[in-house]
Protein backbone atom coordinates (compact mmCIF):
# COMPACT_ATOMS: atom_id res chain seq x y z
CA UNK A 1 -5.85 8.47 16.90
CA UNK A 2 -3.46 11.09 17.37
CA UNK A 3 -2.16 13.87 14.48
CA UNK A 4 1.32 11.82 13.76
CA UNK A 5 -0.59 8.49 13.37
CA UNK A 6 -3.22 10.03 10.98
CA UNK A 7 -0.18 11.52 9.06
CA UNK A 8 1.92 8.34 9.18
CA UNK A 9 -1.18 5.96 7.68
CA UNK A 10 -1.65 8.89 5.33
CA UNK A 11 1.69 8.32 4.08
CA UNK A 12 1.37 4.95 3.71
CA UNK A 13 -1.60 4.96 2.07
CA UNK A 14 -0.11 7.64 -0.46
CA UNK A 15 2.85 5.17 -0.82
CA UNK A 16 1.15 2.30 -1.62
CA UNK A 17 -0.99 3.65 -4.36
CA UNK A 18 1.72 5.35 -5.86
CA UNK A 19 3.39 2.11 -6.11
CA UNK A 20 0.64 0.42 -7.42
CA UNK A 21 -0.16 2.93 -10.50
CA UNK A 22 3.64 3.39 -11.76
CA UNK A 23 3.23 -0.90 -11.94
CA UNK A 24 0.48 -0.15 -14.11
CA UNK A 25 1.40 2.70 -15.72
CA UNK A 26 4.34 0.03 -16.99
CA UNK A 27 2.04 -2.84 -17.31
CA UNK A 28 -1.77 -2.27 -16.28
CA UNK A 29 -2.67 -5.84 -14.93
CA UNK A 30 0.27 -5.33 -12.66
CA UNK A 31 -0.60 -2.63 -10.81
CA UNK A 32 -3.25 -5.21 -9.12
CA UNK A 33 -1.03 -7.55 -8.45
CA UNK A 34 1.38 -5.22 -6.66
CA UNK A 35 -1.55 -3.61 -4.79
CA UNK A 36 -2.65 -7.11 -3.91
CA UNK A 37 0.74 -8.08 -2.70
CA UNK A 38 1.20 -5.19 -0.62
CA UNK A 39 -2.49 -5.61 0.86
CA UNK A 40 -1.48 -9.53 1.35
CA UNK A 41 1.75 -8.08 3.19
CA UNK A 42 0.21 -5.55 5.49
CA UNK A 43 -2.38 -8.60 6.54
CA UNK A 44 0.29 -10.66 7.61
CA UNK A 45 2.57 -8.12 9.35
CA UNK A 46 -0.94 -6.83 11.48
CA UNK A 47 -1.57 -10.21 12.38
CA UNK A 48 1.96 -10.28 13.80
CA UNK A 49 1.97 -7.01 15.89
């Protein structure tokens, strides 16, 4: 794993979590639904490619 990819899944990561606590910072049983969505999401789109 090279520098850029550890920095690009880092981002990602970041991304998705911040995501997931301003949904439940709104509304706290959302924020696992939106991290479950996006974890549903990335399953599908790895199994693709």
């Amino acid at each position: 794993m090279s520098l850029s990819d550890a920095v690009r899944d880092g981002a990602g990561f970041t991304g998705c979590a911040l995501v997931s606590y301003g949904a439940w910072a709104i509304y706290p049983p959302a924020g696992f639904i939106v991290a479950g969505l996006i974890l549903a999401a990335l399953s599908v789109f790895g199994a693709k490619g």
